[in-house]
Protein backbone atom coordinates (compact mmCIF):
# COMPACT_ATOMS: atom_id res chain seq x y z
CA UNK A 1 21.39 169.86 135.72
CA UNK A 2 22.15 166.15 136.93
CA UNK A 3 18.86 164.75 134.42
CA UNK A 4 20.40 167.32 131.44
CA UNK A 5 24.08 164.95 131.97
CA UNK A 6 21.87 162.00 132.25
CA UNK A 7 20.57 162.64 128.88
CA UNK A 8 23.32 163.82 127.31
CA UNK A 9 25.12 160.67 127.98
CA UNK A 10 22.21 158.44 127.01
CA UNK A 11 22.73 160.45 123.72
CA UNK A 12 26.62 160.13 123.54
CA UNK A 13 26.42 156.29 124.42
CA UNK A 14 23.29 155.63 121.82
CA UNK A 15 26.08 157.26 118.90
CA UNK A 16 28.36 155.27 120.05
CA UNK A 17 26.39 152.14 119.63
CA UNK A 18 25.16 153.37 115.83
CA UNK A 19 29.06 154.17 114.45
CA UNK A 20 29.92 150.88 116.13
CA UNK A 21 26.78 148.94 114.53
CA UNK A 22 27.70 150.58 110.96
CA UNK A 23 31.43 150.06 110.95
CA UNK A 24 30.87 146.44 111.60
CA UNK A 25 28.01 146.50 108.57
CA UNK A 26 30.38 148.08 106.54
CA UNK A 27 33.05 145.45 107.12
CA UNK A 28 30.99 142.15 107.03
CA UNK A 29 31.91 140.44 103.80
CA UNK A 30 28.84 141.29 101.07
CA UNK A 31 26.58 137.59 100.71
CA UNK A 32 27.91 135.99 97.63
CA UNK A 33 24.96 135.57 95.40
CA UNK A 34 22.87 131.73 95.37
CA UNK A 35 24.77 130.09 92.32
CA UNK A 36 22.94 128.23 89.97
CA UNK A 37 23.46 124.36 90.25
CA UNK A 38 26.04 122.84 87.70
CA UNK A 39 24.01 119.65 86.14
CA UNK A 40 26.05 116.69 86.00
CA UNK A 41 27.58 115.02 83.27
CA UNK A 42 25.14 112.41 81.82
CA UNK A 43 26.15 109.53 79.75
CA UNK A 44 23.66 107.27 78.15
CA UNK A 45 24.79 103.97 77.64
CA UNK A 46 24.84 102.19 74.47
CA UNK A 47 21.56 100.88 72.87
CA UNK A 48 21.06 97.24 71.28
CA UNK A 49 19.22 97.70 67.92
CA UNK A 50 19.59 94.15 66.56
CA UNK A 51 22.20 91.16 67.01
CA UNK A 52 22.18 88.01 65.02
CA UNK A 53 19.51 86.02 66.74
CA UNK A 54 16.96 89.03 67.24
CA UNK A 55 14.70 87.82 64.49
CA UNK A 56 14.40 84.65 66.20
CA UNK A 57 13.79 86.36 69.08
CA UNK A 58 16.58 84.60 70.97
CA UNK A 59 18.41 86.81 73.45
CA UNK A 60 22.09 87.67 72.91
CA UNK A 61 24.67 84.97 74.27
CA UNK A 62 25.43 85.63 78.06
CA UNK A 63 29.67 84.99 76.28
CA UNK A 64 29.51 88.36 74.61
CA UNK A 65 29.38 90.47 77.36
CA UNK A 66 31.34 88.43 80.25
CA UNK A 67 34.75 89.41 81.38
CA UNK A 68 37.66 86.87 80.46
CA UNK A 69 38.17 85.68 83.62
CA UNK A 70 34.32 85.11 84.13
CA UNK A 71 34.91 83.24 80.51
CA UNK A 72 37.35 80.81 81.68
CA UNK A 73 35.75 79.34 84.85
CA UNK A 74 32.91 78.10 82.47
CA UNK A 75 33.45 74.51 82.76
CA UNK A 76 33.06 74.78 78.31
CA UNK A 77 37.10 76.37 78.88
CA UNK A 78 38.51 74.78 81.49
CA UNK A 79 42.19 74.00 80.58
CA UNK A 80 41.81 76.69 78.03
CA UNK A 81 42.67 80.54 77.78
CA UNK A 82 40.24 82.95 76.40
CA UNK A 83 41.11 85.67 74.27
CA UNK A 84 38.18 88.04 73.09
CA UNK A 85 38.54 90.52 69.83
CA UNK A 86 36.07 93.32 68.93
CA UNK A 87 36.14 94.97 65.52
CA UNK A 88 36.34 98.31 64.86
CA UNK A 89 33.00 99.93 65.04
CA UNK A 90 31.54 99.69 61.25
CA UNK A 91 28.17 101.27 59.28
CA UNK A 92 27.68 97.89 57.52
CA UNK A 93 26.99 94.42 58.79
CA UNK A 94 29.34 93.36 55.79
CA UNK A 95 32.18 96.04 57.01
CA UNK A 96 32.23 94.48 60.09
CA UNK A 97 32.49 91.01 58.31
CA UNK A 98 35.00 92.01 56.81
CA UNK A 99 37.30 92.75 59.63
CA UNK A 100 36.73 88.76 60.38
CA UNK A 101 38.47 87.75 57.08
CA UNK A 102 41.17 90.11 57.72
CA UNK A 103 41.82 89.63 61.37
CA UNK A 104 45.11 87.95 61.83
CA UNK A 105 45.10 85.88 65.40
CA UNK A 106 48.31 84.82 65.54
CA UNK A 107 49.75 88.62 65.83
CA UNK A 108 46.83 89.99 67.82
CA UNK A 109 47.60 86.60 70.25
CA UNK A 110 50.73 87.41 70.95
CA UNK A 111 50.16 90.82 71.81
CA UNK A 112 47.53 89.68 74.45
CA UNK A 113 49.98 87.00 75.43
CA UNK A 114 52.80 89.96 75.81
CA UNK A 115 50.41 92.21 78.03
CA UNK A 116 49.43 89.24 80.15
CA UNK A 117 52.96 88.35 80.96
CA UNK A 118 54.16 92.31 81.84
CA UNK A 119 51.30 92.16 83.68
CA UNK A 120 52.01 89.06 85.84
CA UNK A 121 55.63 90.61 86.02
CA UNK A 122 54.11 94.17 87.37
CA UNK A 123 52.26 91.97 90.22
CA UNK A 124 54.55 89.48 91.04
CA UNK A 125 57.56 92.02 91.32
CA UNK A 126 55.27 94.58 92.76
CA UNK A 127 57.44 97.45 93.68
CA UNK A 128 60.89 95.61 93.08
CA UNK A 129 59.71 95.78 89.45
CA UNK A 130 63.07 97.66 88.77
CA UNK A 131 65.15 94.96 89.48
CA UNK A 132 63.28 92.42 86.74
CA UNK A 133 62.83 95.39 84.41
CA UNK A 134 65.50 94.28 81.58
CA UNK A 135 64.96 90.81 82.48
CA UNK A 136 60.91 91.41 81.90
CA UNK A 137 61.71 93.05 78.45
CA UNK A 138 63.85 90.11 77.07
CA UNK A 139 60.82 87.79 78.21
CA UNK A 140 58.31 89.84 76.47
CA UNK A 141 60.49 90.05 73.28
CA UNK A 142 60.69 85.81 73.13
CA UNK A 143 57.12 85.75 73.70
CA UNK A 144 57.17 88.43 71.04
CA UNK A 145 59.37 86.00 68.56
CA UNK A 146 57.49 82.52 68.99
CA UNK A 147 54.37 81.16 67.61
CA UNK A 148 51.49 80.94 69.61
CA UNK A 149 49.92 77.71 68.24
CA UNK A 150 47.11 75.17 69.46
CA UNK A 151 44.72 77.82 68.97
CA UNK A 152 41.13 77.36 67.49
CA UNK A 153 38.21 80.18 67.17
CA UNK A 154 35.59 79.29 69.38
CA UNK A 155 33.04 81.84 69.02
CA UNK A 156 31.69 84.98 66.95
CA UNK A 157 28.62 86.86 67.21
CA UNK A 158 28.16 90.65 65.65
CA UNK A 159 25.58 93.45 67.55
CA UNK A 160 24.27 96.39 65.96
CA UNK A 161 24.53 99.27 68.55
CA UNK A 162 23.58 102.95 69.23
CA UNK A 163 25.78 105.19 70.68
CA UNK A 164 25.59 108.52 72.09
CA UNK A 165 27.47 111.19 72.15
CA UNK A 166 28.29 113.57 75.93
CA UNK A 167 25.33 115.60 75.48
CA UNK A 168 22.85 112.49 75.17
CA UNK A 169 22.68 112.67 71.48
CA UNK A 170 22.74 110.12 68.73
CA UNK A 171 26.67 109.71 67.70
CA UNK A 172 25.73 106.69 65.14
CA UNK A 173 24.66 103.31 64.28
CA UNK A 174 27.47 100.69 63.97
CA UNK A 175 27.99 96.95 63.93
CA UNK A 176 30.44 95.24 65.99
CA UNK A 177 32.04 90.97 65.38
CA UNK A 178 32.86 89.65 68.76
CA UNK A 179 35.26 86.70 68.34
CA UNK A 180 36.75 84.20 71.29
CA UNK A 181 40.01 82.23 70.60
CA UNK A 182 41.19 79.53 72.98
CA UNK A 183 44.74 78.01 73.17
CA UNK A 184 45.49 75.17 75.70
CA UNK A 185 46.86 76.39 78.78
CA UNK A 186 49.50 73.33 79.20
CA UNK A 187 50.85 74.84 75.13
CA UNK A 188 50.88 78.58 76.38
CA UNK A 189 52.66 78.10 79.86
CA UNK A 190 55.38 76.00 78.34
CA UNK A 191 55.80 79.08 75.69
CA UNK A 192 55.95 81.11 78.56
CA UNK A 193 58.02 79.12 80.35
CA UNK A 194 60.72 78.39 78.01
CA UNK A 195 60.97 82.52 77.44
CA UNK A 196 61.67 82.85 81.27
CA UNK A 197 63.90 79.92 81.16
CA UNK A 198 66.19 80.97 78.19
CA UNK A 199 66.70 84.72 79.66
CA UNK A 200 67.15 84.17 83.35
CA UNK A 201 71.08 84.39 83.14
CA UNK A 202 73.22 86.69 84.43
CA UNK A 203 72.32 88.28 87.56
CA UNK A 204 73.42 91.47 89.36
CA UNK A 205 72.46 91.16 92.74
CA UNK A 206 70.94 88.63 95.31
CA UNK A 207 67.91 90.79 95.20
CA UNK A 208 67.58 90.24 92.13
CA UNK A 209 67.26 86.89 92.41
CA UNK A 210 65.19 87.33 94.90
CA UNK A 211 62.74 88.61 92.70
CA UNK A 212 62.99 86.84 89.35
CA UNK A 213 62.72 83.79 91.33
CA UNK A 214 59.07 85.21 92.94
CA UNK A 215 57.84 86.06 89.52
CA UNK A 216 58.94 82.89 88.41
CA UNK A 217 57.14 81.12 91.02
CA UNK A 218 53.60 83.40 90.14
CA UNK A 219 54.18 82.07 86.56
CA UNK A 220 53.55 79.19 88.06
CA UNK A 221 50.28 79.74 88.41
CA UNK A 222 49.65 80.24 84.77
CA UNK A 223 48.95 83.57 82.99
């Protein structure tokens, strides 16, 4: 009688043990199935097909792909700022040509001269920018109104590139005119200058002051 309990419990306990087993089956969270990976984005760079001195087999001037400020510690600039146009991308080596008889400096230097100058304001004033903000826009709108002069072209040089489109595939052919103008530094700080100088009048608040006089002081510097 005592082995037929035995037993019987053995039996009751091993049920036990199954329902418990499947409930927790049941209520584990199904695997989520492997996901394919996502391939990253791929962009292929531009490709040089030919450039003015290729037939002469003469590499393409180190000038045409430096950054500006990498342009003006060449000891060929010092004393000089260095401005750097592009054309717009064109089909024909005479298109592009073309844009270099129509290209008007003295309007596209003043618009680099305008972004350099908010620029130096932005850093200078930092986060007080707010309290030079009018005084800022009457600087950039004297800048705006003179004549950038002293200027010369210094360079040009025209590429023929490939370029690609997201997927990797040809987008087209097109020629691009690189041109470099300088204008003395001395001639563009005293523009500068004199624009800071005529506006700085009537101000609301010591802190104010406070700033205007710091981005005075980082004009300084030069642009």
């Amino acid at each position: 009688m005592k082995a037929g309990k035995r037993v019987l419990k053995r039996v009751l306990m091993m049920v036990v043990l199954v329902a418990v087993f499947a409930a927790a089956c049941a209520s584990a969270p199904e695997a989520e199935p492997e996901r394919a990976p996502v391939p990253e984005p791929t962009t292929r760079r531009p490709e040089m097909l030919d450039h003015r001195n290729y037939k002469w087999g003469t590499p393409v001037p180190e000038w045409v792909t430096m950054e500006i400020d990498e342009l003006e510690q060449l000891d060929q600039y010092q004393g000089y700022y260095v401005f750097r146009f592009e054309s717009p991308r064109a089909r024909s080596l005479q298109g592009a040509e073309l844009w270099t008889q129509q290209f008007t400096a003295q309007s596209a230097l003043t618009q680099e001269v305008e972004n350099r100058v908010q620029t130096r304001f932005a850093g200078a004033a930092a986060g007080d920018l707010d309290q030079v903000e009018t005084y800022m826009e009457q600087v950039v709108a004297s800048v705006s109104d003179a004549t950038v002069s002293g200027y010369r072209r210094a360079r040009d040089y025209w590429v023929k590139m490939r370029y690609f489109d997201p997927d990797g595939n040809v987008e087209e052919d097109a020629y691009t005119y690189v041109v470099l103008y300088t204008v003395p530094e001395d001639t563009l700080n005293r523009m500068v200058q004199d624009a800071l100088d005529r506006n700085d009048g009537r101000v609301e608040s010591e802190e104010e002051r406070t700033v205007r006089d710091r981005v005075k002081e980082a004009f300084e510097r030069g642009l």
